[in-house]
N, C-alpha and C. Protein backbone atom coordinates (compact mmCIF):
# COMPACT_ATOMS: atom_id res chain seq x y z
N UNK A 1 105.65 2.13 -121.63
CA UNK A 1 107.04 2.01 -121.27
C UNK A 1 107.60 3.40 -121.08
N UNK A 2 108.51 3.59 -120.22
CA UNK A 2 108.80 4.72 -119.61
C UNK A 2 110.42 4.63 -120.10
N UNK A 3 111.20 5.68 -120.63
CA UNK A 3 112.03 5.91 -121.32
C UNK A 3 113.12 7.05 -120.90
N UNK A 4 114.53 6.63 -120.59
CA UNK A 4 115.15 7.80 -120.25
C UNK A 4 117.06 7.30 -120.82
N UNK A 5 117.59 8.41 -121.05
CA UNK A 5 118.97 8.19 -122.28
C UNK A 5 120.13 8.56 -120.42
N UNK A 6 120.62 7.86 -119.98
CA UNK A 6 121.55 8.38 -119.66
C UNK A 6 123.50 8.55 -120.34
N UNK A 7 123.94 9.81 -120.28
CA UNK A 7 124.30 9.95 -121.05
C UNK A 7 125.54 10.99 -120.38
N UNK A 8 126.86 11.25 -120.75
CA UNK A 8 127.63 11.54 -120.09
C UNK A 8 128.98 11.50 -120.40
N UNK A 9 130.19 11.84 -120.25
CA UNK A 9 131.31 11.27 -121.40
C UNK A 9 132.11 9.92 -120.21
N UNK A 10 132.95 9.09 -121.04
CA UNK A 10 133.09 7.98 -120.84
C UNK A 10 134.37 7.97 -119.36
N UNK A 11 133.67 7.12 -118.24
CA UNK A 11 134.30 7.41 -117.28
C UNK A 11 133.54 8.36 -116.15
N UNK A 12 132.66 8.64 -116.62
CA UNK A 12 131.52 9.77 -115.33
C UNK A 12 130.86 8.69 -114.90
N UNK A 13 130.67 7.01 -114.82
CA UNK A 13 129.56 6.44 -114.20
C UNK A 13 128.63 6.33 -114.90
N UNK A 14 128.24 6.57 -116.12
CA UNK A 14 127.08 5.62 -116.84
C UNK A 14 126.78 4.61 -116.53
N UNK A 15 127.82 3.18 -116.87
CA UNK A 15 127.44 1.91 -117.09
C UNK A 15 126.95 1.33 -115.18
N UNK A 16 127.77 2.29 -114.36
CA UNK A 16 127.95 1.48 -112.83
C UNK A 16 126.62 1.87 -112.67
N UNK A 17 125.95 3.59 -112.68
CA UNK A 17 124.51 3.94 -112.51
C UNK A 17 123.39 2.77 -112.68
N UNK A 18 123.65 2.94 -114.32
CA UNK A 18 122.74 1.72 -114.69
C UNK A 18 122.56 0.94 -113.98
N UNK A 19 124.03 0.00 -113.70
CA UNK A 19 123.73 -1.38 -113.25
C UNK A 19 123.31 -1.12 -111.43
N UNK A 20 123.61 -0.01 -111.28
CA UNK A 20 122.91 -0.22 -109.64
C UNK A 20 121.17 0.60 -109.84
N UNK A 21 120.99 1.15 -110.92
CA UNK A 21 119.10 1.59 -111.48
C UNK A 21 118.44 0.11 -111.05
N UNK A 22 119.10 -0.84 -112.34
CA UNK A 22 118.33 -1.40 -112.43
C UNK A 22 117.85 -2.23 -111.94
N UNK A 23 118.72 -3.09 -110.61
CA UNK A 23 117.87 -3.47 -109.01
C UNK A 23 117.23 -2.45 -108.44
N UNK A 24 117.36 -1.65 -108.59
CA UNK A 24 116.37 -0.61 -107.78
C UNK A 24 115.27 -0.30 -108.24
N UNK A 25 115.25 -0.06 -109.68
CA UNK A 25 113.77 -0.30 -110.49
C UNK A 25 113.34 -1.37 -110.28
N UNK A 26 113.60 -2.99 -110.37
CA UNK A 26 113.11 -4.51 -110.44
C UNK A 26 112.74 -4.12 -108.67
N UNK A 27 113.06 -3.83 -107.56
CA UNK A 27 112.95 -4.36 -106.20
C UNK A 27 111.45 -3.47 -106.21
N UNK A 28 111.27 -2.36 -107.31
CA UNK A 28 110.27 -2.08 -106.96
C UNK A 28 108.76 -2.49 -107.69
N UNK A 29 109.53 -3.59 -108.05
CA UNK A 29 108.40 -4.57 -109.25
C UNK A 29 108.40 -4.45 -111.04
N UNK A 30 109.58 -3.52 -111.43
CA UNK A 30 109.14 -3.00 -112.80
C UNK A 30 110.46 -4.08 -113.28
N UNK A 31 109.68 -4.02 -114.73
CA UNK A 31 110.71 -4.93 -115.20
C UNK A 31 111.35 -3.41 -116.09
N UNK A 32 112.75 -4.00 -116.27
CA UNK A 32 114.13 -3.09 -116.79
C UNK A 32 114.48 -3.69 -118.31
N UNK A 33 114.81 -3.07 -119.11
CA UNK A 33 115.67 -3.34 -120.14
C UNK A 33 116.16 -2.17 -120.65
N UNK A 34 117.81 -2.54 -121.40
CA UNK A 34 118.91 -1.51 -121.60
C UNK A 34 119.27 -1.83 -122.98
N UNK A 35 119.51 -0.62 -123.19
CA UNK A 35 120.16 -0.16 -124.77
C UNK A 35 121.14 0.65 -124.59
N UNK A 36 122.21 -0.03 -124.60
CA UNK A 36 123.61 0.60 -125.06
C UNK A 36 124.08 1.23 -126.43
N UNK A 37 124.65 2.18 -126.68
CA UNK A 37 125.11 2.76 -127.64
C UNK A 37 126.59 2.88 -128.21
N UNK A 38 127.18 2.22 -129.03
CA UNK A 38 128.59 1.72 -129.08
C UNK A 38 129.29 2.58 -130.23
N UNK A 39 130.22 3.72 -130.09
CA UNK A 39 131.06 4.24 -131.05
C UNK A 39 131.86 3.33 -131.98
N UNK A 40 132.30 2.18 -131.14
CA UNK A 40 133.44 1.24 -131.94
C UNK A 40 132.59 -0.30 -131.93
N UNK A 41 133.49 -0.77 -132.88
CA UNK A 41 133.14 -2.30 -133.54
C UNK A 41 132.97 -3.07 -132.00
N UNK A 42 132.48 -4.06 -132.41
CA UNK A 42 132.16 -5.20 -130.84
C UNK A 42 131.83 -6.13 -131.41
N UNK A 43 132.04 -7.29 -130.46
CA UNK A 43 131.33 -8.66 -131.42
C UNK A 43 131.14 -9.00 -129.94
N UNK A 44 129.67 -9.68 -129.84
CA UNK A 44 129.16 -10.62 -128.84
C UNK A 44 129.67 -12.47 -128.84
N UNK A 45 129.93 -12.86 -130.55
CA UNK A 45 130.10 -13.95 -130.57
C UNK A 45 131.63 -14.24 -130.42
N UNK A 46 131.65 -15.71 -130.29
CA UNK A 46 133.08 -16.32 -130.14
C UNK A 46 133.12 -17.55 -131.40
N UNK A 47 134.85 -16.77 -131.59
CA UNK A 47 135.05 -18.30 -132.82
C UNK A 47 135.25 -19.41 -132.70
N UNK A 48 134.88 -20.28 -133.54
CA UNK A 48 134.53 -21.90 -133.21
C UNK A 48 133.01 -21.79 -133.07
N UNK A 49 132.36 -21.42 -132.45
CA UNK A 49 130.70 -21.62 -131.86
C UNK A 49 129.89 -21.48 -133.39
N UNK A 50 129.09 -22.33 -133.15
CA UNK A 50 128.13 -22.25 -134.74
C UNK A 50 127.98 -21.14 -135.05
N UNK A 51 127.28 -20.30 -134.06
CA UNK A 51 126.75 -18.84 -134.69
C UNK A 51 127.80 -18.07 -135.06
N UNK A 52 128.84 -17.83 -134.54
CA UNK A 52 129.79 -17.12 -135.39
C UNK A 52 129.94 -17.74 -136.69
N UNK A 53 130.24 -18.99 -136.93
CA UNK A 53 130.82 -20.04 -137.90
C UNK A 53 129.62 -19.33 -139.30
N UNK A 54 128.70 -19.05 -138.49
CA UNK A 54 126.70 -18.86 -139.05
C UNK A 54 127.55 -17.50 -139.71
N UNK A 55 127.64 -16.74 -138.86
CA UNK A 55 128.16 -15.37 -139.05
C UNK A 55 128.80 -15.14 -140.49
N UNK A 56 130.29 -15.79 -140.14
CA UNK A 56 131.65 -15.62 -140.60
C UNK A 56 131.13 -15.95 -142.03
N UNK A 57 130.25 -16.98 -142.45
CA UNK A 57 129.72 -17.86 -143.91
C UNK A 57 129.43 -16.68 -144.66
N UNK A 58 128.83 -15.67 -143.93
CA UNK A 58 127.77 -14.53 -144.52
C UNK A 58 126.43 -14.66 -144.36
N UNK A 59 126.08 -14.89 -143.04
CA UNK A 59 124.43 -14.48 -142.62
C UNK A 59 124.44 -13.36 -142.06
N UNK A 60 123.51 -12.46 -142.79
CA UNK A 60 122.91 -11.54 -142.60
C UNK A 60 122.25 -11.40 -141.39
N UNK A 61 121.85 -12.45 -140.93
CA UNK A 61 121.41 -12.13 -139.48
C UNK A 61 121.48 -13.53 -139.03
N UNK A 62 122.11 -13.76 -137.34
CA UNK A 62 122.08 -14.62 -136.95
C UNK A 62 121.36 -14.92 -135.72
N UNK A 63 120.36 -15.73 -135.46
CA UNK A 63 119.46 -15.42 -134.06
C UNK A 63 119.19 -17.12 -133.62
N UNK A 64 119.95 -16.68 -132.06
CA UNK A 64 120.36 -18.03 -130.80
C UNK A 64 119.33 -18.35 -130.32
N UNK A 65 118.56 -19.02 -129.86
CA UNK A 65 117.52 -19.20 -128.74
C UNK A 65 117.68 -20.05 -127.53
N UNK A 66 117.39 -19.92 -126.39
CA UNK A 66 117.33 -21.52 -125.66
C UNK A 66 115.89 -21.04 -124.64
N UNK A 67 115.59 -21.97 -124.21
CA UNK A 67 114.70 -22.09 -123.42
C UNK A 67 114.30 -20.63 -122.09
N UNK A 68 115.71 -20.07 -122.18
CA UNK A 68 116.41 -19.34 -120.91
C UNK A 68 116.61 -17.55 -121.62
N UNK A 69 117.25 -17.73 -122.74
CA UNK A 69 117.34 -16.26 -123.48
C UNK A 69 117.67 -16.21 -125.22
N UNK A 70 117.86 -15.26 -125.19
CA UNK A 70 117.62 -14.75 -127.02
C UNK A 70 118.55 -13.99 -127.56
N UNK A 71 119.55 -14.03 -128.64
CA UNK A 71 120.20 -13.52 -128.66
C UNK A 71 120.45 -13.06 -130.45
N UNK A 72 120.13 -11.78 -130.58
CA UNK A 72 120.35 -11.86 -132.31
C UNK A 72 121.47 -10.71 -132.56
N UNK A 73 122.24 -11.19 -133.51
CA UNK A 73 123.44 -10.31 -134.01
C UNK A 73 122.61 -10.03 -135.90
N UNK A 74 123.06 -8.59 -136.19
CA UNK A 74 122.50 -8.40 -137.72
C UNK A 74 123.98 -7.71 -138.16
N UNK A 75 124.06 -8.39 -139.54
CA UNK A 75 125.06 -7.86 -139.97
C UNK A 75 124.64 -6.72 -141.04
N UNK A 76 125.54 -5.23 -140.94
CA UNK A 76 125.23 -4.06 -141.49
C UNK A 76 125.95 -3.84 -143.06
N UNK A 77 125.53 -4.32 -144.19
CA UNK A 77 126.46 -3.93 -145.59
C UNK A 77 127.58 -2.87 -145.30
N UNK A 78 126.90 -1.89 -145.39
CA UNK A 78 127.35 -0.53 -144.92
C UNK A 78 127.42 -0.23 -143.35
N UNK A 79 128.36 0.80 -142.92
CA UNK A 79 127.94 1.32 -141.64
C UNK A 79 127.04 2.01 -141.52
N UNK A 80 126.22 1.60 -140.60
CA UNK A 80 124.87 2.16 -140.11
C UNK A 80 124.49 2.79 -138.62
N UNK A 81 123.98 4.05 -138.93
CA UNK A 81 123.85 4.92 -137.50
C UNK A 81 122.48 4.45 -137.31
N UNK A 82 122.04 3.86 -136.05
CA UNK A 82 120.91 3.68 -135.65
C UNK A 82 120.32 5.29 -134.75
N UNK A 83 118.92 5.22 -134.61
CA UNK A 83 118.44 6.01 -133.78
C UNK A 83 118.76 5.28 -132.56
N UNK A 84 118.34 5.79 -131.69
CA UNK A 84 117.67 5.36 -129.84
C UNK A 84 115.77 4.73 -130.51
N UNK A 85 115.67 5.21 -131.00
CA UNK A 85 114.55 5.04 -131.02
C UNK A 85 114.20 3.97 -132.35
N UNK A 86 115.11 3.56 -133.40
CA UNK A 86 115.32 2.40 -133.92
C UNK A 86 115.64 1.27 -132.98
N UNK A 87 116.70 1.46 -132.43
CA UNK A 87 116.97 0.72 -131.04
C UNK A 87 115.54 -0.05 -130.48
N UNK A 88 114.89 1.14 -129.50
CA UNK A 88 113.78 1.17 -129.02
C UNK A 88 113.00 0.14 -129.71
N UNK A 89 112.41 0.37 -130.76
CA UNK A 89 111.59 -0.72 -131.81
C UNK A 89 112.44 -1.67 -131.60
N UNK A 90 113.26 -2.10 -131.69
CA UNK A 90 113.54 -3.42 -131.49
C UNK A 90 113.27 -4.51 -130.58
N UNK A 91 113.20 -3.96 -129.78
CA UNK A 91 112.57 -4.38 -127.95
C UNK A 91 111.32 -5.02 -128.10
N UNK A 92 110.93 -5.63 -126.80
CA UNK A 92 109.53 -6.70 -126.93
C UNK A 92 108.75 -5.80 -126.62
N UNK A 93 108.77 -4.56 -126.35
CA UNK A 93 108.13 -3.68 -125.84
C UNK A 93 107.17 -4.08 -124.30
N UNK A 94 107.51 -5.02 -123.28
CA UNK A 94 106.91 -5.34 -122.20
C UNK A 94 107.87 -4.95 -121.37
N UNK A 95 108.98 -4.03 -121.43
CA UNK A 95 109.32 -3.56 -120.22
C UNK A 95 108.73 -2.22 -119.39
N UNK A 96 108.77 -1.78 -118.59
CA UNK A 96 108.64 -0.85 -117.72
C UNK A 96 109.15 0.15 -117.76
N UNK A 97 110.26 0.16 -117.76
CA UNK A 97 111.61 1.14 -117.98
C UNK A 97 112.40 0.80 -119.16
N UNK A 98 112.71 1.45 -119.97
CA UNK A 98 114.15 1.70 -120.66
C UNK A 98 115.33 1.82 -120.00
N UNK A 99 116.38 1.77 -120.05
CA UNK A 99 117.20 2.49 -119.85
C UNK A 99 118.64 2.55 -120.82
N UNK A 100 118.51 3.69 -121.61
CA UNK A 100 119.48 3.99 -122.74
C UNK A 100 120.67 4.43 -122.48
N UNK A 101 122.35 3.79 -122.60
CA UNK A 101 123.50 4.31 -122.36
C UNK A 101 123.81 4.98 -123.04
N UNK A 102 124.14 6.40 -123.29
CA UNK A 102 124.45 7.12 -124.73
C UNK A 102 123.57 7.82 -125.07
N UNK A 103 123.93 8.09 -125.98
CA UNK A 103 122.41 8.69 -126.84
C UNK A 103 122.66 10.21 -126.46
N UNK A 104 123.56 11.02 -126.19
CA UNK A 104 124.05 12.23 -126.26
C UNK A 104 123.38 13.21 -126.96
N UNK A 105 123.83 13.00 -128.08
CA UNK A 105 122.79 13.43 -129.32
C UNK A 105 121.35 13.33 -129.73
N UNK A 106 120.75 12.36 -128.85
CA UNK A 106 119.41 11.84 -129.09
C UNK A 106 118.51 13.08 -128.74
N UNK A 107 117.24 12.87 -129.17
CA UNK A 107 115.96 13.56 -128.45
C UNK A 107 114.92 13.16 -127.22
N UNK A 108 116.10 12.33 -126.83
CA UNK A 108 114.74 11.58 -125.47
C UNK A 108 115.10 12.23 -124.29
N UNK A 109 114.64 12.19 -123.53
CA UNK A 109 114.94 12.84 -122.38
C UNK A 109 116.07 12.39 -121.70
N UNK A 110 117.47 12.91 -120.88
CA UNK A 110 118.03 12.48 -120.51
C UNK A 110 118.78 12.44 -118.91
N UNK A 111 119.09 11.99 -118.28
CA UNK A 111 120.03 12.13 -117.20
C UNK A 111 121.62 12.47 -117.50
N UNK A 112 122.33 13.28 -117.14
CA UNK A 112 123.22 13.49 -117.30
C UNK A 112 124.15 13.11 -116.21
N UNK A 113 125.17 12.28 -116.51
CA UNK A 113 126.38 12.20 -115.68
C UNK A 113 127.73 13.00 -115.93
N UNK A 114 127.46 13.61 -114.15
CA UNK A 114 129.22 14.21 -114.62
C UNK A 114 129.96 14.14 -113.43
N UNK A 115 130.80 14.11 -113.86
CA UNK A 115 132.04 14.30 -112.79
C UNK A 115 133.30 15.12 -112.67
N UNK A 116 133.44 16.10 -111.76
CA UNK A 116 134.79 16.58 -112.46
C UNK A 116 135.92 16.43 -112.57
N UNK A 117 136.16 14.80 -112.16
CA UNK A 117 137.49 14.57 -112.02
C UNK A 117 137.62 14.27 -113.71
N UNK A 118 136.50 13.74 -114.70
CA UNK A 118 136.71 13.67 -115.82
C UNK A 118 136.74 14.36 -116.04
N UNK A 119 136.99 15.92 -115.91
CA UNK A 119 137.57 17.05 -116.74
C UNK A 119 136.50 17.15 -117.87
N UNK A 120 135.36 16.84 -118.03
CA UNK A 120 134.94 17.29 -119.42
C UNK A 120 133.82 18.04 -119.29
N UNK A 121 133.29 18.81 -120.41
CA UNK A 121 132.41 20.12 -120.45
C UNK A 121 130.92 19.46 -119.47
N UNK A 122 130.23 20.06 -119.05
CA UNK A 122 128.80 19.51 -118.90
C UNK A 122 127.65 20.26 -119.73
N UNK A 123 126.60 19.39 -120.23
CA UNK A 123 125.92 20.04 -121.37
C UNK A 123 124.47 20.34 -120.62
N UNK A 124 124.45 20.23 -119.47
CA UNK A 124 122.79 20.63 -118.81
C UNK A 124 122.19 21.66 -119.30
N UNK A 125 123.11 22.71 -119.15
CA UNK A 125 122.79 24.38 -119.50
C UNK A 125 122.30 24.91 -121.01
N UNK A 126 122.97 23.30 -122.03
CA UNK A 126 122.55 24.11 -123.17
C UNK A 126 121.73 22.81 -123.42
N UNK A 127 121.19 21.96 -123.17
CA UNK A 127 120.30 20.83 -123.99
C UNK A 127 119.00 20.77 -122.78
N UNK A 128 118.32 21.30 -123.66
CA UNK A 128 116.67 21.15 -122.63
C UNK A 128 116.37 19.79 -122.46
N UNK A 129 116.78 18.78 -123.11
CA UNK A 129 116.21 17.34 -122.63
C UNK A 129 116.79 16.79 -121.92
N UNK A 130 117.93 17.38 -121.05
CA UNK A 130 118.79 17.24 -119.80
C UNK A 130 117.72 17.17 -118.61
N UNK A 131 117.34 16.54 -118.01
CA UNK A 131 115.48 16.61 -117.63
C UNK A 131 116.57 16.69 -115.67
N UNK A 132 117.70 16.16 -115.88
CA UNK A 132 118.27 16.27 -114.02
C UNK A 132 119.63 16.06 -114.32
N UNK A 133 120.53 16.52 -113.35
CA UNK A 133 121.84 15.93 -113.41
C UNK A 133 122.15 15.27 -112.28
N UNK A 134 123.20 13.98 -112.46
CA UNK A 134 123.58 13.15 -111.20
C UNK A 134 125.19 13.22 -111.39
N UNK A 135 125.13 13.26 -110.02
CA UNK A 135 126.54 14.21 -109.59
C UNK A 135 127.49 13.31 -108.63
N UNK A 136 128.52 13.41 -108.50
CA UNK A 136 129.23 13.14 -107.56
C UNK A 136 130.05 14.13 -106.41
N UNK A 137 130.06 15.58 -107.43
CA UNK A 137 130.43 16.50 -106.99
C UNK A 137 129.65 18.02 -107.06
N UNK A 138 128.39 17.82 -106.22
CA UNK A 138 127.85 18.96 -106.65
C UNK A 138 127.95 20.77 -106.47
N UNK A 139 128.53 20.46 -105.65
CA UNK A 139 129.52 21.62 -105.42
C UNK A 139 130.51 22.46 -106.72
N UNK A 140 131.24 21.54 -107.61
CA UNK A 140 131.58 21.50 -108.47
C UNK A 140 131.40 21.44 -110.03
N UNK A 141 129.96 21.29 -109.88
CA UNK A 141 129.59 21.95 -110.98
C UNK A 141 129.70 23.23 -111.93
N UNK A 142 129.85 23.34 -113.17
CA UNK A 142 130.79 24.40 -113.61
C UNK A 142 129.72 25.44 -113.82
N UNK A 143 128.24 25.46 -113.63
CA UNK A 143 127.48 26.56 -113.82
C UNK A 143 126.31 25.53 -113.11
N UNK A 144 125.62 27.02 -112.33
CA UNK A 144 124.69 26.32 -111.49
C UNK A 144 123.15 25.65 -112.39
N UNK A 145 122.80 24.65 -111.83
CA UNK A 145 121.58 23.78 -112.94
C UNK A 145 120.10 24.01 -112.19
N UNK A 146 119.52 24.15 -113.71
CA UNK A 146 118.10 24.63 -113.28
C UNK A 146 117.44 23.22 -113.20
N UNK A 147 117.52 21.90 -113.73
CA UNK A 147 117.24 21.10 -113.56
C UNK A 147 117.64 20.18 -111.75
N UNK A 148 116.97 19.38 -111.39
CA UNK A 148 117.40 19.05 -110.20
C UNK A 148 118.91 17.95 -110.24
N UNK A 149 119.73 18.58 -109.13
CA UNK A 149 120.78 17.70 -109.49
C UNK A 149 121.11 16.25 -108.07
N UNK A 150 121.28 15.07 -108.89
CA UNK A 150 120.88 13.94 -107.99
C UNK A 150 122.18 13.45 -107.47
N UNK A 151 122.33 12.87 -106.48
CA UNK A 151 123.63 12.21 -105.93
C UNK A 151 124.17 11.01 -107.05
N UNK A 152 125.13 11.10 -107.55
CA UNK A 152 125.49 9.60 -108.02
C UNK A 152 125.92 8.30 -107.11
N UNK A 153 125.96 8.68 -106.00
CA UNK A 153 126.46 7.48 -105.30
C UNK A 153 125.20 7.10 -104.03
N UNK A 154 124.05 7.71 -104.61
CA UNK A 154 122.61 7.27 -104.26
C UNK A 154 121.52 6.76 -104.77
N UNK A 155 121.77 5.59 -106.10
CA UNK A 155 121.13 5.39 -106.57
C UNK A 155 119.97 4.89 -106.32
N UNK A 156 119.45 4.44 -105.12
CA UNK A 156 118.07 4.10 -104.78
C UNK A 156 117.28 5.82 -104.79
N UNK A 157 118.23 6.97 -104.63
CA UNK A 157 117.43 8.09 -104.76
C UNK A 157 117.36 8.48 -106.21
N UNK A 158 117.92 8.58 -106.82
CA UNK A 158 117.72 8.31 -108.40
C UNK A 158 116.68 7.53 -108.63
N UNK A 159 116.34 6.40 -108.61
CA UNK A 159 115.44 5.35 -108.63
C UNK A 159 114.14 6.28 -108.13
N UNK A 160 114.14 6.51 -107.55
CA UNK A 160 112.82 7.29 -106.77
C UNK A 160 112.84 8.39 -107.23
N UNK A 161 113.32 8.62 -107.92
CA UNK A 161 113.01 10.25 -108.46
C UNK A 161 112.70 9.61 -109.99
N UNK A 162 113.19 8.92 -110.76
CA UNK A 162 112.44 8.30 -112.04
C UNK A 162 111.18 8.33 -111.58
N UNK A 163 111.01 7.12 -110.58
CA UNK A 163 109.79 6.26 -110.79
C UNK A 163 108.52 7.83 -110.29
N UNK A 164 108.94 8.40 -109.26
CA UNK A 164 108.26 9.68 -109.07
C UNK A 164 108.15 10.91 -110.52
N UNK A 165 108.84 10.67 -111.43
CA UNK A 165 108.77 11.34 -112.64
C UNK A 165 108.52 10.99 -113.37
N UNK A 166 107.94 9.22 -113.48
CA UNK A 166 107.57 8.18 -114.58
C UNK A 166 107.05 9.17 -115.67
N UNK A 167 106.00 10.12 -114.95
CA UNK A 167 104.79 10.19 -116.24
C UNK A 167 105.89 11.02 -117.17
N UNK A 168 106.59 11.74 -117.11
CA UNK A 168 107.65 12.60 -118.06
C UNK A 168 107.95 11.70 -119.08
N UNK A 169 107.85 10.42 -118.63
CA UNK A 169 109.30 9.56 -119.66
C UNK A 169 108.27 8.78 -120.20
N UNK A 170 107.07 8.83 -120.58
CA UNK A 170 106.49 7.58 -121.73
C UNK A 170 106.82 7.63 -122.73
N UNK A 171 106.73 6.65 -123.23
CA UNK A 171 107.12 6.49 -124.73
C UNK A 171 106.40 5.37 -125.10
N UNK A 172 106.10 5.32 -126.49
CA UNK A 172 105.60 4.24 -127.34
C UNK A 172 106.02 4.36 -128.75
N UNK A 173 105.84 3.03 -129.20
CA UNK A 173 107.13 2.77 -130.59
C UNK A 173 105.84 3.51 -131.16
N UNK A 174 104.41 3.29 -131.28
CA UNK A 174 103.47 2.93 -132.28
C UNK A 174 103.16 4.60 -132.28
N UNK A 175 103.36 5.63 -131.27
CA UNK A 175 103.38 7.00 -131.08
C UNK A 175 104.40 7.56 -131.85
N UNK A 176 105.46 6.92 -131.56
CA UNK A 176 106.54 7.41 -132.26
C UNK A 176 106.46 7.42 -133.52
N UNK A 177 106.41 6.15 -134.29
CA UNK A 177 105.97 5.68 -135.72
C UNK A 177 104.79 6.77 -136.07
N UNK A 178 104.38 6.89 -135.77
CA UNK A 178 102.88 7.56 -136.24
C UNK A 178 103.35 9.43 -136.89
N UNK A 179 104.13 9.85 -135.74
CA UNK A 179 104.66 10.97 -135.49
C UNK A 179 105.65 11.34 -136.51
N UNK A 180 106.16 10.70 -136.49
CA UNK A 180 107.79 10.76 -138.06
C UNK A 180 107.06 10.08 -139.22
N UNK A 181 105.53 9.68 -139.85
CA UNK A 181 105.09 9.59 -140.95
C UNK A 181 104.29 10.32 -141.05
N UNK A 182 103.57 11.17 -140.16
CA UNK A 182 103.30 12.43 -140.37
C UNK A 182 104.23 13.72 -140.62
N UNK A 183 105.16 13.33 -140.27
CA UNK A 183 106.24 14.95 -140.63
C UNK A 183 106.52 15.32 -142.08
């Protein structure tokens, strides 16, 4: 599985990227799955519906099934910071691609989104796992990037520059695991 964090402050095009990646990864046969990264509270369920009802009682974990998809909510005692790569383990591990929203802070390799109408810093220059930046305004970039910088409003060329950079982005849980019980 091939692994990449895009990552960016809120309002540069993360979530739209994604969602136009990931027909462009599937048209080219790979299967996609996404891990979002959430600062604030969220709830997937709705009240009245069993599984909340499941929830609300005090289950510790509640998990939906149907024939069609899967859906598990875990409830945290405490607040809990996950890795990307806790995340990651969680997955069936049969996708192709990752694709991680967030993860700023992480150690995986990342794409960076910026824009400058969001006014905010860009971090290419100082984080080596900034592996490209995708741009809307490249002209406008606030210091020139040694990494290659990609159109944001070309995502089939994005797409082709992953899948042409696949080998950069492997990852495996059982590599990973192995690696942090040796440290």
């Amino acid at each position: 599985m091939k692994v990449i964090a895009i990552t960016g402050y809120s309002g540069a095009g993360k979530t739209q990227l994604i969602e136009q990646l990931i027909p462009a990864l599937k048209a080219r046969g790979l299967r996609v799955s996404t891990v979002k990264h959430a600062h604030h509270r969220f709830d997937i369920d709705h009240p009245g519906k069993d599984t909340f009802r499941h929830r609300t009682a005090g289950a510790a974990e509640v998990l939906i099934a149907s024939r069609h998809r899967l859906a598990l909510v875990r409830e945290f005692e405490h607040a809990t910071e996950l890795s990307a790569q806790d995340l990651l383990a969680e997955l069936s591990g049969d996708a192709d691609w990752v694709l991680l929203e967030g993860f700023r802070g992480g150690d995986l390799p990342k794409l960076e989104v910026w824009r400058a109408a969001c006014g905010q810093p860009a971090h290419y220059g100082d984080d080596p796992l900034v592996v490209a930046v995708v741009t809307d305004a490249p002209n406008r970039l606030p210091r020139s990037a040694a990494q290659p910088v990609l159109d944001l409003n070309a995502p089939e060329t994005v797409a082709a520059w992953l899948v042409g950079q696949g080998g950069r982005f492997g990852y495996s849980c059982v590599e990973r695991l192995a690696s942090s019980i040796s440290r």
